[in-house]
C-alpha atoms as a PDB file:
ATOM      1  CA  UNK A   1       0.000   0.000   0.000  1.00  0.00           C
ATOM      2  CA  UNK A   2       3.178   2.400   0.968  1.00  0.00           C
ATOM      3  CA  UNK A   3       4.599   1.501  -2.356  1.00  0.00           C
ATOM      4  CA  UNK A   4       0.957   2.374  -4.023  1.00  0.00           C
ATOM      5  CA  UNK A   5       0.706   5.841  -2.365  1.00  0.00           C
ATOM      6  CA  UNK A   6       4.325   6.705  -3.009  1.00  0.00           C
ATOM      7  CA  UNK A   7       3.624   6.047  -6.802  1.00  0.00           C
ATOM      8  CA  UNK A   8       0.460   8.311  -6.819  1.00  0.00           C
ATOM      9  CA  UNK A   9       2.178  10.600  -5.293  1.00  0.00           C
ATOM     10  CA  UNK A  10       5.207  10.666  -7.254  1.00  0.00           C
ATOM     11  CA  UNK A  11       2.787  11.085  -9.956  1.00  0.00           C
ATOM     12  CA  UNK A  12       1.056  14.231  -9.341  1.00  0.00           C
ATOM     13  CA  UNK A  13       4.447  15.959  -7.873  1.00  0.00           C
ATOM     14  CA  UNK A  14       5.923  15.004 -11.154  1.00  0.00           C
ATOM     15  CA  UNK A  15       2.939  16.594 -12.937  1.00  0.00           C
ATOM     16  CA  UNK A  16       3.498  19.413 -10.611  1.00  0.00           C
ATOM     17  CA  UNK A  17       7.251  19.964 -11.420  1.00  0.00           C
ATOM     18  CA  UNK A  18       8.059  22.882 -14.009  1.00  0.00           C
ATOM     19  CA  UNK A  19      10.724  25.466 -14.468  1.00  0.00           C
ATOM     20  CA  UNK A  20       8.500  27.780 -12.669  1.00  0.00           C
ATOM     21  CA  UNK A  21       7.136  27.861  -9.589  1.00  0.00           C
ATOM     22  CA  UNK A  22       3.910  25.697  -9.463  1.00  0.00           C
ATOM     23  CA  UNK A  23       0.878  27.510  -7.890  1.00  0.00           C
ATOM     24  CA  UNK A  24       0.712  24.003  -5.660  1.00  0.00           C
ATOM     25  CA  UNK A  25       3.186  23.739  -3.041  1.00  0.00           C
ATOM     26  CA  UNK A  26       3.562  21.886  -0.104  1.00  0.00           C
ATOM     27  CA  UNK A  27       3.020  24.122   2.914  1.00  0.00           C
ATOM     28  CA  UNK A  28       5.223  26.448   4.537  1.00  0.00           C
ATOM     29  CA  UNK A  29       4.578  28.410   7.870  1.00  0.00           C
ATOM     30  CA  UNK A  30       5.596  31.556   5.951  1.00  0.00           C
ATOM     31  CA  UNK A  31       4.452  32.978   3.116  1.00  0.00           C
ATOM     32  CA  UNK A  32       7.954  35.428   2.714  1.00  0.00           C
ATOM     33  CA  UNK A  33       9.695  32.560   3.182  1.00  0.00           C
ATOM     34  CA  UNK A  34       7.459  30.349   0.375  1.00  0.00           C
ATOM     35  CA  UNK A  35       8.135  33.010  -2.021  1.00  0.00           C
ATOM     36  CA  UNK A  36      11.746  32.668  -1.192  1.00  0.00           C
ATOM     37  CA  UNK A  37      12.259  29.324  -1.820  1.00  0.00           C
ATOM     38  CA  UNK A  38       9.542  29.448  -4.886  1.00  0.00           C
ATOM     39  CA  UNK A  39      12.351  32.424  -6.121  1.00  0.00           C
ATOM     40  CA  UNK A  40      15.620  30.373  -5.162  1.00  0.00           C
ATOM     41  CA  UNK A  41      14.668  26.880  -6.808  1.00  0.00           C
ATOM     42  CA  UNK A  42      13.900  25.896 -10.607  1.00  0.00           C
ATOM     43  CA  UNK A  43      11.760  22.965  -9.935  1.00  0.00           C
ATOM     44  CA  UNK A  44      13.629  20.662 -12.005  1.00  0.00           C
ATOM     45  CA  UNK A  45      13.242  18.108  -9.016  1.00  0.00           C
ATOM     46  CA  UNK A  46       9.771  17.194  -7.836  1.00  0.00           C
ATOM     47  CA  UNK A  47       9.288  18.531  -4.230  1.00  0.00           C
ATOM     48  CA  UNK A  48       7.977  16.734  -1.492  1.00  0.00           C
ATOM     49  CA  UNK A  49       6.618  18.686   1.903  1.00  0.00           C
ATOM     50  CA  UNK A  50       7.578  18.675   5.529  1.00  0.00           C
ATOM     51  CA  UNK A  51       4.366  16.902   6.410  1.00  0.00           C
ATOM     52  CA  UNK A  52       4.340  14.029   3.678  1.00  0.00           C
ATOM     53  CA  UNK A  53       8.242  13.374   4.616  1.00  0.00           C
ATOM     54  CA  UNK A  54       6.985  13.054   8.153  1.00  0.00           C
ATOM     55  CA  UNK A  55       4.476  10.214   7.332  1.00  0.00           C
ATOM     56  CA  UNK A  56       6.858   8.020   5.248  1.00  0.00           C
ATOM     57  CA  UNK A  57      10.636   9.155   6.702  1.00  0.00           C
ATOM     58  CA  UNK A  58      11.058   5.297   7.068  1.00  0.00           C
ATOM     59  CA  UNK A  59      10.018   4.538   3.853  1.00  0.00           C
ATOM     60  CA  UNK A  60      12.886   6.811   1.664  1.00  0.00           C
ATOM     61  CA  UNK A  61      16.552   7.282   1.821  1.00  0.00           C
ATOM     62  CA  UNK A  62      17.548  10.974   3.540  1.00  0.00           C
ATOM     63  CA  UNK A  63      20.284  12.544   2.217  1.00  0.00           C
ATOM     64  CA  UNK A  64      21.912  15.863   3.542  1.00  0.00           C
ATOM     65  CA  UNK A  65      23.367  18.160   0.794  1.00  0.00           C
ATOM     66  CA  UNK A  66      25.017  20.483   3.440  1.00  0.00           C
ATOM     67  CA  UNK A  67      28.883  20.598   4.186  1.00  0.00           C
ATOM     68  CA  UNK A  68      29.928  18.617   6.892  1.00  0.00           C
ATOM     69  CA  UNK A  69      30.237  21.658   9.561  1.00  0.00           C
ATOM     70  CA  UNK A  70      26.370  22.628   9.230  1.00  0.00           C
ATOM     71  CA  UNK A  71      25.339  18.500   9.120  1.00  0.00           C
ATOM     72  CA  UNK A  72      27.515  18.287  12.539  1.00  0.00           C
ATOM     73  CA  UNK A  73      25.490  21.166  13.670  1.00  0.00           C
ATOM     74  CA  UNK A  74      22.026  19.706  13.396  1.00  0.00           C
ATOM     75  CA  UNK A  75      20.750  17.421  10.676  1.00  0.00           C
ATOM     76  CA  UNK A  76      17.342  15.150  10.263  1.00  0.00           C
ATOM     77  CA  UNK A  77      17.448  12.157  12.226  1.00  0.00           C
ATOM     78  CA  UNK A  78      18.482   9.036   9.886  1.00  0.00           C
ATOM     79  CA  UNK A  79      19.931  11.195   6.973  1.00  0.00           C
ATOM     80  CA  UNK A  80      23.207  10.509   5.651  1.00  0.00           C
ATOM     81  CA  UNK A  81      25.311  13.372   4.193  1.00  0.00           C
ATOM     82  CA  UNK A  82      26.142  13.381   0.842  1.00  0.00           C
ATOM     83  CA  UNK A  83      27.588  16.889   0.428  1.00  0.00           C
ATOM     84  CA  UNK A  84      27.062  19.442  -2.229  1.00  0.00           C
ATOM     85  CA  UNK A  85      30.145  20.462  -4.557  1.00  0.00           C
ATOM     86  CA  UNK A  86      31.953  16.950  -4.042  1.00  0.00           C
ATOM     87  CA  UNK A  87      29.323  13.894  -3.403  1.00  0.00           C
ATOM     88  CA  UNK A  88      30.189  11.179  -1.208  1.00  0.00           C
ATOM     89  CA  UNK A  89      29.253   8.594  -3.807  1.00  0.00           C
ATOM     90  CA  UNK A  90      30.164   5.754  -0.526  1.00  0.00           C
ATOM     91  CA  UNK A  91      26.766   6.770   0.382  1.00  0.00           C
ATOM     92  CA  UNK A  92      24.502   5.716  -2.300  1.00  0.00           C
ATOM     93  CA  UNK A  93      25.755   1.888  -2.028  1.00  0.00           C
ATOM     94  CA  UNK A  94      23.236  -0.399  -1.683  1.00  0.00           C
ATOM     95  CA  UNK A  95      20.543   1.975  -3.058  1.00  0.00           C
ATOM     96  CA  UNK A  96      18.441   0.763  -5.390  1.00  0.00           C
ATOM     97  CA  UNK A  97      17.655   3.296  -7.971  1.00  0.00           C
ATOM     98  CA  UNK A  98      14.012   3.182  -8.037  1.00  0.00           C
ATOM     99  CA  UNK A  99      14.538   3.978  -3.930  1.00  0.00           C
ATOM    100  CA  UNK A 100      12.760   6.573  -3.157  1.00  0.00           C
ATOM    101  CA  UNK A 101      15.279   9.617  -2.019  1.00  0.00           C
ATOM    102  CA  UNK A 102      14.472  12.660  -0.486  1.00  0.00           C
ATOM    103  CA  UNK A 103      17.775  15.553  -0.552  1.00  0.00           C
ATOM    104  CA  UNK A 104      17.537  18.542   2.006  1.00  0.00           C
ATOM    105  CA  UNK A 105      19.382  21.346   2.958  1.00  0.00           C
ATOM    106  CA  UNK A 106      18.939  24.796   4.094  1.00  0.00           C
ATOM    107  CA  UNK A 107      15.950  25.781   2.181  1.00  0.00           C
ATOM    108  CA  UNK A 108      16.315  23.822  -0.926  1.00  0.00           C
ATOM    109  CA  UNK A 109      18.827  25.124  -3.558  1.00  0.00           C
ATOM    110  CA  UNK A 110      21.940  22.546  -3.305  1.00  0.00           C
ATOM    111  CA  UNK A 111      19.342  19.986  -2.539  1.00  0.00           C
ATOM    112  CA  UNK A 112      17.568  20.593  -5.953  1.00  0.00           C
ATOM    113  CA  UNK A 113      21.620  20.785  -7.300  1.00  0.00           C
ATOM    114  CA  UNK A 114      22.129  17.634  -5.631  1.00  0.00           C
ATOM    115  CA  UNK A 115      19.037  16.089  -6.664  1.00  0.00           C
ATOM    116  CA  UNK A 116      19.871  16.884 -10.282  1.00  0.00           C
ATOM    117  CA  UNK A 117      23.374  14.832 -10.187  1.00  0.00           C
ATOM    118  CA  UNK A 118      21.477  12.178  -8.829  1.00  0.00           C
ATOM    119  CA  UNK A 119      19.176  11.939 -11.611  1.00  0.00           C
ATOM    120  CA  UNK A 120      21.943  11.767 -13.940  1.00  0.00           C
ATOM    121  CA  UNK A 121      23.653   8.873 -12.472  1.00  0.00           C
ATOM    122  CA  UNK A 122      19.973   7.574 -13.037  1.00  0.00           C
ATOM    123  CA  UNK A 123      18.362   7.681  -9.686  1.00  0.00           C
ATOM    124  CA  UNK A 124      14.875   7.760 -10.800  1.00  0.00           C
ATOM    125  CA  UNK A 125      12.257   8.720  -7.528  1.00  0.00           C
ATOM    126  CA  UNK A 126      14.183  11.629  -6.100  1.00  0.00           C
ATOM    127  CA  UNK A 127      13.066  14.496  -4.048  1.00  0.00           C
ATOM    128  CA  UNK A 128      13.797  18.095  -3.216  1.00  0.00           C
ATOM    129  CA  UNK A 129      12.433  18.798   0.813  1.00  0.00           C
ATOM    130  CA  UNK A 130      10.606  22.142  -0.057  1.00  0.00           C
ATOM    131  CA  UNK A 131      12.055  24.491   3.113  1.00  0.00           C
ATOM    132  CA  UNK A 132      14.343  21.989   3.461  1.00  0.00           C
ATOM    133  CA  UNK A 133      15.859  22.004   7.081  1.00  0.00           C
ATOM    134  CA  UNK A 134      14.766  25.164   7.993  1.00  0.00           C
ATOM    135  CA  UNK A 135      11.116  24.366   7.401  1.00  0.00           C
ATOM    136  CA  UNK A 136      11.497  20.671   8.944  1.00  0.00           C
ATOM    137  CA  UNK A 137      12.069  23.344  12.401  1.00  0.00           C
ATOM    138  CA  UNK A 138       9.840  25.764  11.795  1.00  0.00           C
ATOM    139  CA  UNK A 139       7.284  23.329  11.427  1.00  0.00           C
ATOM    140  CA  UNK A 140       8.138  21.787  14.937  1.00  0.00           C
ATOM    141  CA  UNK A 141      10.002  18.779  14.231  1.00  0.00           C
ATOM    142  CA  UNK A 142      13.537  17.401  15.579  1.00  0.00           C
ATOM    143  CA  UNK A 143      17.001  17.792  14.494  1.00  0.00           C
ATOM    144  CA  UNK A 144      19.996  15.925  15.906  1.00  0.00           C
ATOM    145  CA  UNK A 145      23.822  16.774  15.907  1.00  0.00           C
ATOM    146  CA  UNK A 146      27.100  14.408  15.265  1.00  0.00           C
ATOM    147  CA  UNK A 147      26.252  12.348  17.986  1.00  0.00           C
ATOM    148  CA  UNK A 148      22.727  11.740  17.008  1.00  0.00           C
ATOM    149  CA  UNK A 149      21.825  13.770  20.221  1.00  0.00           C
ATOM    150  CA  UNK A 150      19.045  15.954  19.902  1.00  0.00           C
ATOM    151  CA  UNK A 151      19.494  19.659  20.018  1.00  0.00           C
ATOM    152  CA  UNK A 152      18.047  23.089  19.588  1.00  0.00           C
ATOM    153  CA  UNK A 153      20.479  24.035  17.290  1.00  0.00           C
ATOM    154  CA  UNK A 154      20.590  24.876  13.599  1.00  0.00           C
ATOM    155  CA  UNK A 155      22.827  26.156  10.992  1.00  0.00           C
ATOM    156  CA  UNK A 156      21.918  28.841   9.196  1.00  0.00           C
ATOM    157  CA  UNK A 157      24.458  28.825   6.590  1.00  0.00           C
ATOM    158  CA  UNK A 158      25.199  32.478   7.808  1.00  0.00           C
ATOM    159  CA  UNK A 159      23.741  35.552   9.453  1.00  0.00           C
ATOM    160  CA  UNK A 160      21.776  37.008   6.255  1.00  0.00           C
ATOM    161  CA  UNK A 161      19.999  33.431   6.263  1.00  0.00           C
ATOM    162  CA  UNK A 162      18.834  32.754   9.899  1.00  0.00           C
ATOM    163  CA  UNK A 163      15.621  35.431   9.321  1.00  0.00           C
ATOM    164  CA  UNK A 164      14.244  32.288   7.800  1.00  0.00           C
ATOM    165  CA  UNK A 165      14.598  30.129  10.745  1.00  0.00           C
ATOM    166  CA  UNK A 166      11.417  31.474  12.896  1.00  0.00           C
ATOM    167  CA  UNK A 167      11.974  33.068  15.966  1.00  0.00           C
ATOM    168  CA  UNK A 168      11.806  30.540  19.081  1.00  0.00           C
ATOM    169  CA  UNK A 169      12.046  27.126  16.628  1.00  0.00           C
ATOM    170  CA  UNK A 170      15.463  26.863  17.025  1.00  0.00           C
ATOM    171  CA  UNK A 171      18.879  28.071  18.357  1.00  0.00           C
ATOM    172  CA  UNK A 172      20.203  29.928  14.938  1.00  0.00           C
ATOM    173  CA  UNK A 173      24.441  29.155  14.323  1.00  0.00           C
ATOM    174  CA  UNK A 174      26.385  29.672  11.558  1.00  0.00           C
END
């Protein structure tokens, strides 16, 4: 049935995916901050919401497109980080490539980057977290550090980028 549901609704995010920003989007506590991402991203990758990751996290493969400094920081519980400029290729063994991945980072730009190289190497069910970390936190949900402890903490990326980290969510590093 998983399997089922994740088909449909690759389907209608694929259907969904344009260069442009679709009119659909999965929901974001802020509407500034929606517009941001719609403006940052290209939509090459279907995007998946905070909310739908949250009801099948077990069911995909997590991947982190952050440097290694902001994933030791905070990160999604179970993702593995493959990096940005330089992938860490060690950690797509084992994946099939009809797996269903989801790639995050701050609010969705490498991610989409990332998402695009893994295409290429013919990954076929891959994701873009719309908000990325930032929403996955704003929305309420937990973030761990190295040690898989969790924390309040998140990184930013740097100063200019913490105004999209609400307020209160989480302690804003960078």
């Amino acid at each position: 049935m998983k399997k089922f549901i994740l088909g449909m609704f690759t389907s209608l995010i694929a259907i969904a995916s344009c260069a442009q920003a679709p009119s659909e989007r999965p929901n974001v506590n802020s509407e500034d901050f929606d517009k941001k991402i719609a403006k940052t991203i290209n939509f090459s990758i279907p995007v998946m919401g905070v909310e739908d990751l949250k009801e099948m996290q077990e069911d995909v493969i997590l991947l982190d497109a952050r440097p290694q400094s902001e994933f030791d920081v905070s990160h999604i519980k179970g993702a593995k980080r493959i990096g940005f400029r330089k992938l860490d290729k060690s950690q797509l063994e084992g994946i099939d490539k009809d797996e269903p991945i989801v790639v995050y980072c701050s609010i969705g730009y490498r991610s989409e980057k990332v998402g695009e190289k893994l295409k290429k190497m013919g990954f076929t069910n891959v994701y873009n977290l719309y908000g990325s970390i930032f929403e996955w936190v704003n929305q309420g949900n937990e973030v761990v550090d190295k040690d898989e402890a969790t924390t309040t903490k998140v990184h930013t990326y740097n100063k200019r980028w913490s105004k999209w980290v609400e307020d209160g969510k989480a302690e804003k590093v960078w």
